[in-house]
Structure formats: structure tokens, C-alpha cells
Protein backbone atom coordinates (compact mmCIF):
# COMPACT_ATOMS: atom_id res chain seq x y z
CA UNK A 1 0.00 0.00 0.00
CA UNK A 2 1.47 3.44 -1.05
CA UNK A 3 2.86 5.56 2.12
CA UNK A 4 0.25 8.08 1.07
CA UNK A 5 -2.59 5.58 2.44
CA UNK A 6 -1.38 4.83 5.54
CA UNK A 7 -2.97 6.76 8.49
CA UNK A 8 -2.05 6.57 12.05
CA UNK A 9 -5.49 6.82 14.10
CA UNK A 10 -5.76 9.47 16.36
CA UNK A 11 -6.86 9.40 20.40
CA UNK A 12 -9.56 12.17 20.40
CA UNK A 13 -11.64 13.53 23.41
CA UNK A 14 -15.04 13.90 22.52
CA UNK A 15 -16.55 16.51 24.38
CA UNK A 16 -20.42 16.27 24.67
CA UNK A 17 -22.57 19.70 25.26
CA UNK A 18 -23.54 20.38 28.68
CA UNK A 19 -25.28 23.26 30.31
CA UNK A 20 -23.05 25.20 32.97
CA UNK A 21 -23.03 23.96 35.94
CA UNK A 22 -21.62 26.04 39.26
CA UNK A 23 -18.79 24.87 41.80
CA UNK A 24 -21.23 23.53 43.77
CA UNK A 25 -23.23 21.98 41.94
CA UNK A 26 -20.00 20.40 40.22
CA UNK A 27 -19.01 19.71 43.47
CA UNK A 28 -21.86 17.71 44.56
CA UNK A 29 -22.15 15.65 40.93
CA UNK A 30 -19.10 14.45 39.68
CA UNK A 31 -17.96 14.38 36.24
CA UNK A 32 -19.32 10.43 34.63
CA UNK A 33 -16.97 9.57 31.45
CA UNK A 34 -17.74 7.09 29.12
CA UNK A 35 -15.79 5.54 26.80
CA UNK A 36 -15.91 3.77 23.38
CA UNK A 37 -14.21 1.97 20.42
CA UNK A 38 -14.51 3.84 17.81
CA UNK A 39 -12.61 1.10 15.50
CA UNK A 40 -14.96 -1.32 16.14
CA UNK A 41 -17.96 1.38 15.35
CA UNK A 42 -16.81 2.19 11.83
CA UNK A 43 -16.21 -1.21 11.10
CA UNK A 44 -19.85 -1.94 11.19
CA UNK A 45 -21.10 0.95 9.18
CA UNK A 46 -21.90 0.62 5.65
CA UNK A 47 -21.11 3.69 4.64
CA UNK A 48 -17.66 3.62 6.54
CA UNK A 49 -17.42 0.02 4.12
CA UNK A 50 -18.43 1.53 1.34
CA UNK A 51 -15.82 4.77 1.70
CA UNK A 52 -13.43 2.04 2.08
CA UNK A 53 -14.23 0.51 -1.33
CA UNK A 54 -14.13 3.58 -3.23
CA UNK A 55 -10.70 4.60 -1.62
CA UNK A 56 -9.48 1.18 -2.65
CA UNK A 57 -10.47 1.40 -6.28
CA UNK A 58 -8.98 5.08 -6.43
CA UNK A 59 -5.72 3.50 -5.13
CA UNK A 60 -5.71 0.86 -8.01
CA UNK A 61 -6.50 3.68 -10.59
CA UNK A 62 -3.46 5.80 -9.11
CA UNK A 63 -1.06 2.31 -9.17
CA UNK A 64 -1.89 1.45 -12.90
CA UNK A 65 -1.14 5.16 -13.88
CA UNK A 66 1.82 5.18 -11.85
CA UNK A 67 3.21 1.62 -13.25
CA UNK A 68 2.71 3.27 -16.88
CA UNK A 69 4.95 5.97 -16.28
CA UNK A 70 7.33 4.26 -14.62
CA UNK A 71 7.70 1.57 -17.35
CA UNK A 72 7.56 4.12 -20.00
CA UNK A 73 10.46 6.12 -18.05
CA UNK A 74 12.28 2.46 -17.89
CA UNK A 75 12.00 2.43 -21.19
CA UNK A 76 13.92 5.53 -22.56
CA UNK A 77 16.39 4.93 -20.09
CA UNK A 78 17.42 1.83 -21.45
CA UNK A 79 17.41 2.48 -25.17
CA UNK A 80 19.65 5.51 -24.23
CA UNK A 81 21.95 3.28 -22.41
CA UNK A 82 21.67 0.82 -25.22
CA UNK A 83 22.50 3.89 -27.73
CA UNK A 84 25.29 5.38 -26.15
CA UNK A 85 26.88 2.15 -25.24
CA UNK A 86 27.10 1.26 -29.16
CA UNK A 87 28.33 5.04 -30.11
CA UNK A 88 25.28 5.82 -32.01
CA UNK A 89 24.36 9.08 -30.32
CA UNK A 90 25.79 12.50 -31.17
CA UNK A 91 26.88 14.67 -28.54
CA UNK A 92 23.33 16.56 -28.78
CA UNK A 93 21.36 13.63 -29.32
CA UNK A 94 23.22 12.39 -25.84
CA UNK A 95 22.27 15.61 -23.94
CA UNK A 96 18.57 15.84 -25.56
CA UNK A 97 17.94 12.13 -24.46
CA UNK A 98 19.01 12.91 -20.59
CA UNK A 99 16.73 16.11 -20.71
CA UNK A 100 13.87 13.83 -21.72
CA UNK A 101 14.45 11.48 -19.02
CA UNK A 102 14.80 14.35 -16.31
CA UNK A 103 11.79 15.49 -17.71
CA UNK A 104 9.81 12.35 -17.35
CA UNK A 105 11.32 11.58 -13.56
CA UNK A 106 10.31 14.93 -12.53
CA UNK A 107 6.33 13.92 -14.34
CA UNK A 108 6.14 10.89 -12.15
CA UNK A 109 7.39 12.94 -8.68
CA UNK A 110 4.76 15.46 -9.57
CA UNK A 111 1.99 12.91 -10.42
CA UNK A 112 2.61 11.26 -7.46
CA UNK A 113 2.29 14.32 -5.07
CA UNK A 114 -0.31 15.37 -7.13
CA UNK A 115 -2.25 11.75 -6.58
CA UNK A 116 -1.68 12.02 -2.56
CA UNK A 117 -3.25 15.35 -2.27
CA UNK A 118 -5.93 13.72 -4.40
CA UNK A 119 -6.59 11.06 -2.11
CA UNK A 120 -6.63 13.32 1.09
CA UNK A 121 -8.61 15.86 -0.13
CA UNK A 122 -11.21 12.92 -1.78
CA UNK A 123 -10.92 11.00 1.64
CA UNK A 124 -11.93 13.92 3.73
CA UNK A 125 -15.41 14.51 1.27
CA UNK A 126 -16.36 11.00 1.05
CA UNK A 127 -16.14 10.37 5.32
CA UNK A 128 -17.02 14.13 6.21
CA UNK A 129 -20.71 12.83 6.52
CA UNK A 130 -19.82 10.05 8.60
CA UNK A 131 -18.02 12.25 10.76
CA UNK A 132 -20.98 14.11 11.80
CA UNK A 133 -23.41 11.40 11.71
CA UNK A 134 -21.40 9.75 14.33
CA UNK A 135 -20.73 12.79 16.27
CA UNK A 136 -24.39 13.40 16.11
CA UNK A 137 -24.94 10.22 17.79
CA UNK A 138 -22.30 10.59 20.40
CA UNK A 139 -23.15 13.91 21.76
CA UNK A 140 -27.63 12.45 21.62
CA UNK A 141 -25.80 9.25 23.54
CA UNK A 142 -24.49 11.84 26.36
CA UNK A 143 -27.12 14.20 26.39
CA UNK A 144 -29.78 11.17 26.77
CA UNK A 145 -27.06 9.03 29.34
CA UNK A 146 -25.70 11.88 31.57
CA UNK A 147 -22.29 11.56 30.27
CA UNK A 148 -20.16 14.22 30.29
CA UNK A 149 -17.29 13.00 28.23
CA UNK A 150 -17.14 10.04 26.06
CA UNK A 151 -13.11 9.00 24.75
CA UNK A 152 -12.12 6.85 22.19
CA UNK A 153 -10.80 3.84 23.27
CA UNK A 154 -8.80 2.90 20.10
CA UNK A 155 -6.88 3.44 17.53
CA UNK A 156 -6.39 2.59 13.77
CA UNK A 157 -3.95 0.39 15.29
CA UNK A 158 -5.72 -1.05 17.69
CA UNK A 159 -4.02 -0.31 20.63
CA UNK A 160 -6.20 0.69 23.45
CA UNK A 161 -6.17 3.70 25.37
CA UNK A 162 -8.43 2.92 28.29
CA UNK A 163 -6.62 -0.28 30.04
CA UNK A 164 -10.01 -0.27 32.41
CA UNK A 165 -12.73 1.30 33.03
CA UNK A 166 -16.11 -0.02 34.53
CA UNK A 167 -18.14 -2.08 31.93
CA UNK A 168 -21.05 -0.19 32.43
CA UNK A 169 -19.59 2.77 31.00
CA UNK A 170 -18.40 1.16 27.65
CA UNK A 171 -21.36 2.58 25.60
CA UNK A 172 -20.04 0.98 22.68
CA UNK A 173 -23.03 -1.05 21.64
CA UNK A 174 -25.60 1.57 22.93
CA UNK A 175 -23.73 3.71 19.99
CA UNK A 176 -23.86 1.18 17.28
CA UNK A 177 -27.68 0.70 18.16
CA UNK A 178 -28.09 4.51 17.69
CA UNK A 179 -26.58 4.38 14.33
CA UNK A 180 -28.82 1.30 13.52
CA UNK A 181 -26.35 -2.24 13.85
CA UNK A 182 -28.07 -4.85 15.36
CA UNK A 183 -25.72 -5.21 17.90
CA UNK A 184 -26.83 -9.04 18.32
CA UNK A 185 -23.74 -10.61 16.28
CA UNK A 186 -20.80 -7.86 17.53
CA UNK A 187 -17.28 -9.06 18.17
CA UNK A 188 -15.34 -7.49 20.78
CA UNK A 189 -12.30 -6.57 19.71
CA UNK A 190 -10.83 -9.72 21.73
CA UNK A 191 -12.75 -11.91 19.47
CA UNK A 192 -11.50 -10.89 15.84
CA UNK A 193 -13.47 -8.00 15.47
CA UNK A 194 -13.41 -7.14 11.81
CA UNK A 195 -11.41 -4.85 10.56
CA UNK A 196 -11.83 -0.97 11.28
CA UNK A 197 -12.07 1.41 8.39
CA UNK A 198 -8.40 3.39 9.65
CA UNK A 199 -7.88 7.26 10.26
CA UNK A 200 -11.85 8.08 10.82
CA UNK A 201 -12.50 10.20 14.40
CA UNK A 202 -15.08 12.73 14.73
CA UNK A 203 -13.05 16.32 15.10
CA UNK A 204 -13.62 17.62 19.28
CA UNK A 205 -16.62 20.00 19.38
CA UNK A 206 -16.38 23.24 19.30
């Protein structure tokens, strides 16, 4: 996979909107944090699957393009080794050859910066509305639950963030149900959860 596809997962604080509350009254109630995998969410979303897909068949696009060039550039430099090895190239011919392969090196650098920006900026569109779908459903989860924080308990490479918390306060499956899984065949992450859709976190609240 290029190095332009990988993406390192992020631990994000969700903050959830609360009304203010005074020292007392903070004082008196503590703070209740939940927690969640967000991993595990995406990975049962259809539309995080179907992002997934498209990003895949972009890649392949990108590859092909890329192998063209590069075999093309493989090409030229060969017969101008070939050429100059037997003597057949003038001085000029020589010089305009190298040009033309400079040229075509410095094609393929720019198409692939070109095709990472590409898949960044096409990335961001296609999950923006995932974003806030699950955002929506976090911060309805905490209004309706009384939480006032809810983390992320993962990332895109699965390490976990939380290393316990009280069970009751994994809302986890209460999110998924919000979003409409049936939650009745999820696997835990220590039971082979599928595969997450990587580098997908709802951006804090402002």
C-alpha cells in the first residue's frame, strides 16, 4: 500500500454539550466519562465500508497510472543506455535524451504528489458525513445518558487507550444501536473484530 494511504489513528476527546453547571453543583455531581471503540464502530457501518471501497479502487487507478509511467520512463532509459553504449548518439542527441528522461522523472514525482493530495482531499469529502453522523450520535448518547465525556478507546492500530474502566460505561453497543447495527452478532475486539475502516475520528466540538 502506497505511504500516502497509511494513516495513524488518532486518540480524540469527545466533548459532549452540557449546560453550565456552578462549583457547587459540580461539586456535589461528579464528572461520569464514558468511553468507546470507535474502530470497532466504523467497522460496522456501511457507509464507513463503502468509503473504504471507493478509496481502494482510487488506489488501483493511481497504481496502474503510476506503473505506466514508470515503465515508460524504464523504457527511454534503457534504449539511451543501449544507444550510447554502441556510439550511435551525437553529442546533442546524448544531452537531448538525458533532458527527456529528467523530464519524465520529474512527471512521475509530480503525479505522485499530485495523486496524494488527491486522495486526502477525496478522503476527507467522502467520510465528512460520517463524521458528523457519528458525532451526532455521540453527543444524543451523552445528552440522553448523563455523560459528560465520552473518549475513544482505540486506535487505527488497535491499541487501546483505556486499560479499564467499569463495563457499564463502555457505551459501545448503545452507539452502534443509535446508528442502527443490530448489535446481536458484535465481536469485541478480543474476538477478531473485523477490521476498522483506519484514520476516521469525529473532530472535538467546538
Amino acid at each position: 500500500m502506497p505511504y500516502y494511504m497509511r494513516v495513524t489513528g488518532l486518540f480524540v476527546l469527545l466533548s459532549c454539550t452540557k449546560p453550565a453547571v456552578s462549583p457547587a453543583q459540580s461539586a456535589q455531581k461528579p464528572l461520569r466519562i464514558g468511553y468507546t471503540n470507535l474502530e470497532l464502530v466504523l467497522s460496522y457501518l456501511p457507509e464507513a465500508q463503502q468509503v473504504e471501497q471507493q478509496l481502494r479502487t482510487y488506489e488501483k487507478k493511481v497504481i496502474e497510472q503510476l506503473n505506466i509511467k514508470q515503465s515508460y520512463l524504464q523504457t527511454k532509459v534503457e534504449e539511451y543506455t543501449e544507444l550510447k553504449q554502441a556510439g550511435k548518439l551525437t553529442p546533442a542527441q546524448e544531452e537531448e535524451r538525458r533532458k527527456e528522461i529528467m523530464r519524465l522523472d520529474e512527471e512521475i514525482k509530480r503525479f505522485q504528489e499530485e495523486s496524494e493530495q488527491n486522495y486526502l482531499k477525496k478522503k476527507a469529502e467522502l467520510l465528512q458525513p460520517i463524521v458528523e453522523k457519528l458525532q451526532k450520535a455521540i453527543d444524543e448518547l451523552a445528552a440522553a445518558e448523563g455523560y459528560d465525556y465520552i473518549l475513544n478507546n482505540s486506535n487505527s492500530t488497535g491499541v487501546a487507550f483505556i486499560l479499564h474502566g467499569p463495563k457499564g460505561d463502555d457505551v459501545t453497543e448503545r452507539l452502534l444501536k443509535r446508528l442502527g447495527v443490530d448489535t446481536s452478532q458484535i465481536q469485541r475486539p478480543d474476538t477478531a473484530a473485523p477490521k476498522a475502516t483506519p484514520g476516521v475520528t469525529p473532530a472535538p466540538k467546538k
